[in-house]
C-alpha atoms as a PDB file:
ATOM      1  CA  UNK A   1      12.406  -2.920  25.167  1.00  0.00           C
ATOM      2  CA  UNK A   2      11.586  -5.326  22.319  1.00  0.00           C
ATOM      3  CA  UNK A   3      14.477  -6.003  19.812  1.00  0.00           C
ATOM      4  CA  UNK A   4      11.955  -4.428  17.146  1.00  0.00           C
ATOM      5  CA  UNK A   5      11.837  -1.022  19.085  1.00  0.00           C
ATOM      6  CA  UNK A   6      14.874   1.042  17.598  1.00  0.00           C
ATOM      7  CA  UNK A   7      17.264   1.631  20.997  1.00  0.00           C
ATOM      8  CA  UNK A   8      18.532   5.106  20.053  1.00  0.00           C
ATOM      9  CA  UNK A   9      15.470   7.030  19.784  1.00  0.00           C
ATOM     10  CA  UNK A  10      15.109  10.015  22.613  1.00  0.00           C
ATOM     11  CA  UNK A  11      13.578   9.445  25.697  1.00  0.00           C
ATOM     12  CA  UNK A  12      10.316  11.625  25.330  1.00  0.00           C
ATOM     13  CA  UNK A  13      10.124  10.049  21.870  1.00  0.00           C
ATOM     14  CA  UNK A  14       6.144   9.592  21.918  1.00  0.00           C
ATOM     15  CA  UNK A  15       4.463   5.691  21.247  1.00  0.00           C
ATOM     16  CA  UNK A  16       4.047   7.074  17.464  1.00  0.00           C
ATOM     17  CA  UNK A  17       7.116   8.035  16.810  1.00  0.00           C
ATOM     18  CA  UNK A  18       8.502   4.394  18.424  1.00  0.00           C
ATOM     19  CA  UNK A  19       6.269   2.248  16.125  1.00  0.00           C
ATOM     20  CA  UNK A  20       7.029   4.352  12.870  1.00  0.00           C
ATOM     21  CA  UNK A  21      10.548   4.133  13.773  1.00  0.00           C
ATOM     22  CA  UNK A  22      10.090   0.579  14.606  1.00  0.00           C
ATOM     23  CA  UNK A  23       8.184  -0.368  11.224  1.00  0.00           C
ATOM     24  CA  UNK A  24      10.721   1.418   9.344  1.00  0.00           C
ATOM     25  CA  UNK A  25      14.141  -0.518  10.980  1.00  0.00           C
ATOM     26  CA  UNK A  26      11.655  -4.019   9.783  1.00  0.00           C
ATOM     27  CA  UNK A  27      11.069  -2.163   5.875  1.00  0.00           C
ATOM     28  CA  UNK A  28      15.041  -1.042   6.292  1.00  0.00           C
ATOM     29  CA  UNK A  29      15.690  -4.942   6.024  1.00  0.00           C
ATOM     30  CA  UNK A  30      14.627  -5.826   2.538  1.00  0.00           C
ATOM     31  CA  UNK A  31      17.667  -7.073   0.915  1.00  0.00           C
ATOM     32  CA  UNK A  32      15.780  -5.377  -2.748  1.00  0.00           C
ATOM     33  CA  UNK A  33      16.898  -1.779  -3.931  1.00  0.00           C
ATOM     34  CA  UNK A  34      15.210   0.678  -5.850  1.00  0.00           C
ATOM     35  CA  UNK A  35      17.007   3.950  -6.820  1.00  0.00           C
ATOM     36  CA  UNK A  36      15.719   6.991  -6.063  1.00  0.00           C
ATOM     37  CA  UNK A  37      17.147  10.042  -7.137  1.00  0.00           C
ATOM     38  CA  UNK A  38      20.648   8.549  -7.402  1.00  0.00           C
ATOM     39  CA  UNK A  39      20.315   6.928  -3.722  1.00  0.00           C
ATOM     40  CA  UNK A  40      19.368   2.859  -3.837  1.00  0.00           C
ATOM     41  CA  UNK A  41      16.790   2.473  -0.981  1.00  0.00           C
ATOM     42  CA  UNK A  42      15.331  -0.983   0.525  1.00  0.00           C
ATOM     43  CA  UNK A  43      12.459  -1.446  -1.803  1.00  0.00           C
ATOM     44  CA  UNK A  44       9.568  -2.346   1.192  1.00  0.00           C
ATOM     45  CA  UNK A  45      11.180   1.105   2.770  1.00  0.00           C
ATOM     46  CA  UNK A  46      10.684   3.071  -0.158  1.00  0.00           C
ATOM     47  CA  UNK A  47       7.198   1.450  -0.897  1.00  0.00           C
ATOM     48  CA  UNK A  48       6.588   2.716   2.490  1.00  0.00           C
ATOM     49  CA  UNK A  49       7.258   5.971   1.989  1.00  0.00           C
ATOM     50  CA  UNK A  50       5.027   6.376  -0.869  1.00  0.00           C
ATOM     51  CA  UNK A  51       2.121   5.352   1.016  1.00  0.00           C
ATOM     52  CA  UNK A  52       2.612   7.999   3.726  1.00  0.00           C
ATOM     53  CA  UNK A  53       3.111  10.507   1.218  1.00  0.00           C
ATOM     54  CA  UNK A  54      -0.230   9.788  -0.618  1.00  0.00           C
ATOM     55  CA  UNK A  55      -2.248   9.304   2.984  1.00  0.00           C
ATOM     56  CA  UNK A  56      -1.106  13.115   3.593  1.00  0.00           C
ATOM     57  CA  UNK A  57      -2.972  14.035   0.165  1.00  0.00           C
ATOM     58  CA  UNK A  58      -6.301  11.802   0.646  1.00  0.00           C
ATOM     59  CA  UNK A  59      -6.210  13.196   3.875  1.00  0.00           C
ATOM     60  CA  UNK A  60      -6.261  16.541   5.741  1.00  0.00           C
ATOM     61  CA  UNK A  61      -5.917  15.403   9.341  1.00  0.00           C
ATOM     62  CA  UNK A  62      -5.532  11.544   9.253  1.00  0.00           C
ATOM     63  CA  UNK A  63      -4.646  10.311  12.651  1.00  0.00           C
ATOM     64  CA  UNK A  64      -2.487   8.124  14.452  1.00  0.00           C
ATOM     65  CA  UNK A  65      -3.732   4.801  13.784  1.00  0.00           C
ATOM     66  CA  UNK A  66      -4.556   5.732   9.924  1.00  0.00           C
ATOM     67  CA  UNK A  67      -0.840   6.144   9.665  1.00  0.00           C
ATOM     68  CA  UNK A  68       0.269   3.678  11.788  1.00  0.00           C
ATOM     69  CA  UNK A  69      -2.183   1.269   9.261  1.00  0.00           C
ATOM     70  CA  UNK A  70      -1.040   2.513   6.150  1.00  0.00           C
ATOM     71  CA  UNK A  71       2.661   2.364   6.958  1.00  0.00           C
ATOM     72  CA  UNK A  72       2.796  -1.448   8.381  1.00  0.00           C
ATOM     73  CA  UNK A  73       0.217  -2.883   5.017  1.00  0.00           C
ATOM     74  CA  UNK A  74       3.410  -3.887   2.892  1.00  0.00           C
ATOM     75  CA  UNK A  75       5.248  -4.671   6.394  1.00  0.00           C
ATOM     76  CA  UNK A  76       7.689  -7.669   5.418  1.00  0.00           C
ATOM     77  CA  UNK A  77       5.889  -8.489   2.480  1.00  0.00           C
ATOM     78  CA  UNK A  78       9.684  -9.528   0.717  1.00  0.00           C
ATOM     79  CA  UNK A  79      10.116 -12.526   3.434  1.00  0.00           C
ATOM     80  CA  UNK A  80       6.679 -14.596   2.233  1.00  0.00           C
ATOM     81  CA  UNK A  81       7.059 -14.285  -1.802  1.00  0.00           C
ATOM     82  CA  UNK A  82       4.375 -14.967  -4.062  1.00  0.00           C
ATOM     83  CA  UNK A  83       6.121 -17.891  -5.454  1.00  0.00           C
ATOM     84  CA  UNK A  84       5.454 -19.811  -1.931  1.00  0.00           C
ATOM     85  CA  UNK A  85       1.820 -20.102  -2.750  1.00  0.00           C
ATOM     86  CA  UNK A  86       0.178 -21.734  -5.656  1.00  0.00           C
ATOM     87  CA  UNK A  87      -0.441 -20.585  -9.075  1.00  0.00           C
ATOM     88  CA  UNK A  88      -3.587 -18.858  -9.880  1.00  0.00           C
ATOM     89  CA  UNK A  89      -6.143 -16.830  -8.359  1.00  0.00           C
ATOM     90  CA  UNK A  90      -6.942 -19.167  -5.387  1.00  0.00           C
ATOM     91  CA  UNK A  91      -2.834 -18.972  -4.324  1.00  0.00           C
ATOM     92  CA  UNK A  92      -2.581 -15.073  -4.985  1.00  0.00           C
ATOM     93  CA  UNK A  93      -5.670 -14.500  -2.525  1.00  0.00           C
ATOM     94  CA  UNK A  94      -4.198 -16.741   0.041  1.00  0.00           C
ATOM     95  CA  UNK A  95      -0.688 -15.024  -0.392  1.00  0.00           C
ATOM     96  CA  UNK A  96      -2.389 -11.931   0.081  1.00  0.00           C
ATOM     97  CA  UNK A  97      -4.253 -12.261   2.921  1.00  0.00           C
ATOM     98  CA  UNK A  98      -1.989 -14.220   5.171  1.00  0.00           C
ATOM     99  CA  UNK A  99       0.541 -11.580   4.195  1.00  0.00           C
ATOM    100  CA  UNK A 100      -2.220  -8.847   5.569  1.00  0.00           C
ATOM    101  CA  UNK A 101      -2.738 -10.851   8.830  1.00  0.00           C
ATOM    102  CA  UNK A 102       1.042 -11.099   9.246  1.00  0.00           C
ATOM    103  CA  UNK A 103       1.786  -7.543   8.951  1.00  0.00           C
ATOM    104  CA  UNK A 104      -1.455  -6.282  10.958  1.00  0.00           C
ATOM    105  CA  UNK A 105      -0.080  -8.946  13.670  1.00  0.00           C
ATOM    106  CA  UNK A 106       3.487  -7.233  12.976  1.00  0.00           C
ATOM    107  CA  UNK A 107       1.936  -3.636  13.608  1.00  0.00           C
ATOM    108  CA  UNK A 108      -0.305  -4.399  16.495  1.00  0.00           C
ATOM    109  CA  UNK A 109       2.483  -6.098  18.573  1.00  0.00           C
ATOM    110  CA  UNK A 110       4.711  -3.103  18.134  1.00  0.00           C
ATOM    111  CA  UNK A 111       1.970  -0.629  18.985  1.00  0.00           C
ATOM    112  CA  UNK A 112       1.404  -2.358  22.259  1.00  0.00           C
ATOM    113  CA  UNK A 113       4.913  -2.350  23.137  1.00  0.00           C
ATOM    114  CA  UNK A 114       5.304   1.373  22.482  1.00  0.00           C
ATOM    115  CA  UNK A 115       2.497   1.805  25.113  1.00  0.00           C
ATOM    116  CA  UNK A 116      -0.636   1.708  23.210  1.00  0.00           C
ATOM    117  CA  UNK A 117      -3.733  -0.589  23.882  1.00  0.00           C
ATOM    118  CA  UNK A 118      -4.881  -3.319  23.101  1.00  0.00           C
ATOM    119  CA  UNK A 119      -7.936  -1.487  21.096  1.00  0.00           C
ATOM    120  CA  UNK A 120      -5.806   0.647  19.032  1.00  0.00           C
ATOM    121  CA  UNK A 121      -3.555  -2.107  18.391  1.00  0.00           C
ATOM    122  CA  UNK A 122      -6.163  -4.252  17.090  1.00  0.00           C
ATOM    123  CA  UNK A 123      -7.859  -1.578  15.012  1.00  0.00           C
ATOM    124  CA  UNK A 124      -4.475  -0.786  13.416  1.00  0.00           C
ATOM    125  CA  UNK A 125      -4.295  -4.661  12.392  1.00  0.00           C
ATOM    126  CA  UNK A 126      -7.989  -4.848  11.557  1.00  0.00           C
ATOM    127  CA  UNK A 127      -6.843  -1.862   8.796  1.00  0.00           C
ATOM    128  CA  UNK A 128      -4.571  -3.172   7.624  1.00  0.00           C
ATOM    129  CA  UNK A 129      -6.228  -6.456   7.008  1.00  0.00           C
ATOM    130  CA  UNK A 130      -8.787  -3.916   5.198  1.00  0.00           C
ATOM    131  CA  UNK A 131     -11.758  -5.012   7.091  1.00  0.00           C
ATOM    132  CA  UNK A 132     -14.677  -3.104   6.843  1.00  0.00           C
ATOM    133  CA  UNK A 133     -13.664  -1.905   3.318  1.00  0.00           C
ATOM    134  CA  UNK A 134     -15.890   0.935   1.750  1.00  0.00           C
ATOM    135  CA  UNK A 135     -17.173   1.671   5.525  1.00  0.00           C
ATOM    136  CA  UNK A 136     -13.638   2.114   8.177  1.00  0.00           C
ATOM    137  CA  UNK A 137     -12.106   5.079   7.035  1.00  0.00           C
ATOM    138  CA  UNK A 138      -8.580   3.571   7.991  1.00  0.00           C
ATOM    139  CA  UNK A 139      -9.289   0.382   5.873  1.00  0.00           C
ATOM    140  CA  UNK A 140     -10.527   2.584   2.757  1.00  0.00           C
ATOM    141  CA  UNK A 141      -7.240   5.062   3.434  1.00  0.00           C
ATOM    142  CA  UNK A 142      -4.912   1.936   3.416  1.00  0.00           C
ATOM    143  CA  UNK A 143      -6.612   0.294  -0.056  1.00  0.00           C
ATOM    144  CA  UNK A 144      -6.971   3.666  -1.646  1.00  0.00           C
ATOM    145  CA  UNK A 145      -2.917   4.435  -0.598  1.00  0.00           C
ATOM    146  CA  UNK A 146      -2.133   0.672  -1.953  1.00  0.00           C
ATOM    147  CA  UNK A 147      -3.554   1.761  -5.076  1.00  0.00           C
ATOM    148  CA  UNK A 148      -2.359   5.094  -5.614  1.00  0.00           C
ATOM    149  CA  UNK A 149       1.150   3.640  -5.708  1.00  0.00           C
ATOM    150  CA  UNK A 150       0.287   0.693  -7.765  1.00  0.00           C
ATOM    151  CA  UNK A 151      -0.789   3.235 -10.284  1.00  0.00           C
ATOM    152  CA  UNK A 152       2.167   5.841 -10.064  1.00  0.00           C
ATOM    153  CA  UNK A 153       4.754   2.944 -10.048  1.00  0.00           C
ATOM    154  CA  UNK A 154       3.627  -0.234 -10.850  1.00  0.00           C
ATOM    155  CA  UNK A 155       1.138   0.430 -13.554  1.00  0.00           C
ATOM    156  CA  UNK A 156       3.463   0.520 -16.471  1.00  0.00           C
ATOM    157  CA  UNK A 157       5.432  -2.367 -16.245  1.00  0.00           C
ATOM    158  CA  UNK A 158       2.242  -3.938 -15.300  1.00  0.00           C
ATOM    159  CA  UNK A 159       0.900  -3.345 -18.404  1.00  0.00           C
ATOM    160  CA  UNK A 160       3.558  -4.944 -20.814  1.00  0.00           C
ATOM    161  CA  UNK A 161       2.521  -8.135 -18.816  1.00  0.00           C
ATOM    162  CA  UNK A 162      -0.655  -8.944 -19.849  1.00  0.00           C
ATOM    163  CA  UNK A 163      -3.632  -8.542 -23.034  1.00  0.00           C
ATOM    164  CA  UNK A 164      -5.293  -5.087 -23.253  1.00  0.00           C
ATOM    165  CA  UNK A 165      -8.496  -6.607 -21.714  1.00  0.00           C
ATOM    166  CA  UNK A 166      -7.232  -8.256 -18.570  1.00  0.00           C
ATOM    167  CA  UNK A 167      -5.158  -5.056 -18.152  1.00  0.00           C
ATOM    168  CA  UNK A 168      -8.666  -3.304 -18.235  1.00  0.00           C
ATOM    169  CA  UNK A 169     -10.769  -5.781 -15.912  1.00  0.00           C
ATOM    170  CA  UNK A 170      -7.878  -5.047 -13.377  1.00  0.00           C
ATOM    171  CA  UNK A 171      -8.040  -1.610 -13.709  1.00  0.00           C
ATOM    172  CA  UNK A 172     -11.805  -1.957 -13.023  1.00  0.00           C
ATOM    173  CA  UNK A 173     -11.238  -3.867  -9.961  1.00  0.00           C
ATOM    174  CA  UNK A 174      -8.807  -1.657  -8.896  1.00  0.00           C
ATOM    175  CA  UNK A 175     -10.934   1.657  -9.352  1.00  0.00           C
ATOM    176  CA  UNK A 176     -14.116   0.243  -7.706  1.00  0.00           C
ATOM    177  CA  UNK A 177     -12.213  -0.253  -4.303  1.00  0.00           C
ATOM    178  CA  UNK A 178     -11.005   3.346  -4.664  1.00  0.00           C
ATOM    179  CA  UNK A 179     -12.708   6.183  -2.729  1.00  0.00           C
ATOM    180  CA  UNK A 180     -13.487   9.101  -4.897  1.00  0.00           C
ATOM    181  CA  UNK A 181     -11.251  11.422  -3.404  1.00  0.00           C
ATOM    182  CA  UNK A 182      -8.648   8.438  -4.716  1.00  0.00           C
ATOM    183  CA  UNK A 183     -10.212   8.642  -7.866  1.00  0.00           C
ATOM    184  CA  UNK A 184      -9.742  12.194  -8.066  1.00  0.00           C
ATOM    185  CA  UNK A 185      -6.166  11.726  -7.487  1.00  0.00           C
ATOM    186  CA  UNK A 186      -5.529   9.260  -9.728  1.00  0.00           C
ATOM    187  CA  UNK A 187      -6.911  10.924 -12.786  1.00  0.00           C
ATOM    188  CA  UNK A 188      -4.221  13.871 -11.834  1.00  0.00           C
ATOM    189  CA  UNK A 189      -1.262  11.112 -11.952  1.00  0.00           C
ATOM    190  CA  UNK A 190       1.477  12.114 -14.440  1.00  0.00           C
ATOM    191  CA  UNK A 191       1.956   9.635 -16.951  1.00  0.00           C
ATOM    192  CA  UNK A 192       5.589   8.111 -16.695  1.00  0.00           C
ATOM    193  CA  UNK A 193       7.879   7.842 -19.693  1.00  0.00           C
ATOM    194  CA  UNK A 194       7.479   3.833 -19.068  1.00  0.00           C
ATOM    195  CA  UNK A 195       3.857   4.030 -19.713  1.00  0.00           C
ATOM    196  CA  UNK A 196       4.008   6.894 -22.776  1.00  0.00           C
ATOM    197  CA  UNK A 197       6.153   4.420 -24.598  1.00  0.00           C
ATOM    198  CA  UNK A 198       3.967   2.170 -24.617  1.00  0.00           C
ATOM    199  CA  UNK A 199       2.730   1.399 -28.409  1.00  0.00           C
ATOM    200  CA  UNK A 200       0.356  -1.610 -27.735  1.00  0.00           C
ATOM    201  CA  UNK A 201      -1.549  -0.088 -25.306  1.00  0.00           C
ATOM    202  CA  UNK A 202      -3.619   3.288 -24.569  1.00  0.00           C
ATOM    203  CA  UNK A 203      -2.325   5.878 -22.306  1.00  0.00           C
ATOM    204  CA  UNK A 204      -2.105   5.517 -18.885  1.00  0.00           C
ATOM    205  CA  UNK A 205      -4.518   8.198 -18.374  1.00  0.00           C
ATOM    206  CA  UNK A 206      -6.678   7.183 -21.106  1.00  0.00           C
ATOM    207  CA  UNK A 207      -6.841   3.683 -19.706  1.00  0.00           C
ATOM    208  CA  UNK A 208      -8.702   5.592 -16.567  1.00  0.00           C
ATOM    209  CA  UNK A 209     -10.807   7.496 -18.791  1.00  0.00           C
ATOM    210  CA  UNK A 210     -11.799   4.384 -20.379  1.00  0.00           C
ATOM    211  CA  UNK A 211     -12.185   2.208 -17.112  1.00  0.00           C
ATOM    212  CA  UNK A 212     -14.609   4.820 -15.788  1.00  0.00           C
ATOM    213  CA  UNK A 213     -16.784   5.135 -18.922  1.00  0.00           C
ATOM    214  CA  UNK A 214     -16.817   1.364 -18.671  1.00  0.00           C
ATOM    215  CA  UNK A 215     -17.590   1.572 -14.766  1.00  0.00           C
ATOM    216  CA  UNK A 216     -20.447   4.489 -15.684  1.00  0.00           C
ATOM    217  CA  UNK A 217     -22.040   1.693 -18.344  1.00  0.00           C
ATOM    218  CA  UNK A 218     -22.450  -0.942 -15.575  1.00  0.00           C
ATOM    219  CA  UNK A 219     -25.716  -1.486 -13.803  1.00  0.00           C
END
């Protein structure tokens, strides 16, 4: 058994439940907290979580490797920081896809030694890396997840960051990799308190409503 592979699980635990439990003991590592409902979680854990729990409402039935994929995209993601990698646009894409290869590498290794093949493994990775974006349903599933919880816990911080207008181009950018079942979600987002504060800029939801008038506009 690997040193990944959790050592305490049952025996007739199946090759799913060895790889979540395996990808959750690597997210159980980050050194960050969050609190959640007066408990202070690892943050890549937590992050983890969220993704699972929005898969389950973009999907009825998603299977194995769709879950497997979105649970390993943000695997690790605290050991490689942004700050390794250049400034600008050219260093964030870099960051971001090496850290994508990394975890889909990550993810298919584990599969394989919970008993799955080499095809499913490298499916699992090849979602996660989001190829075939807009056509694999596991790729769409993991970019649509990624940006569900961007926008329920991200967003509003986000926002105090930058000008009105780049916060809208990103929004754009964001929405147009979004299926529309993930847009449909999205627009039914409570707004936080964070992002009802917020005197500079328009509502969270009105920042949506704006986005896709915008988006509706475009040729």
């Amino acid at each position: 058994m690997s040193a990944d592979q959790p050592a305490d699980l049952p025996i007739d635990t199946t090759p799913f439940e060895r790889v979540m439990a395996a990808l959750d003991a690597l997210h159980a590592e980050d050194p960050r907290r969050v609190e959640v409902a007066g408990e202070r979680l690892p943050q890549e854990l937590w992050h983890a979580g969220r993704m699972s729990a929005w898969l389950e409402r973009l999907h009825a039935s998603p299977d194995e490797r769709m879950r497997l994929a979105v649970r390993g995209q943000h695997l690790q993601r605290w050991t490689v920081p942004r700050s390794d990698y250049p400034e600008g646009r050219v260093g964030y894409l870099t960051w971001r896809r090496d850290q994508g290869q990394r975890a889909g590498e990550t993810t298919a290794r584990l599969m394989r030694e919970a008993g799955y093949g080499e095809e499913e493994a490298e499916a699992v990775a090849r979602m996660i890396r989001k190829q075939g974006l807009g056509r694999d349903p596991g790729a769409q599933a993991v970019e649509d997840c990624a940006c569900l919880v961007f926008l329920e816990n991200y967003f509003a911080d986000f926002s105090r960051q930058i000008d009105h207008d780049h916060l809208i181009r990103i929004v754009q950018k964001t929405w147009k990799k979004m299926s529309p079942r993930a847009h449909e979600l999205a627009l039914g987002l409570p707004m936080s308190d964070e992002a009802s504060s917020l005197s500079d800029f328009p509502l969270h939801s009105e920042i949506l409503t704006t986005v896709i008038a915008e988006l509706r506009r475009s040729p």
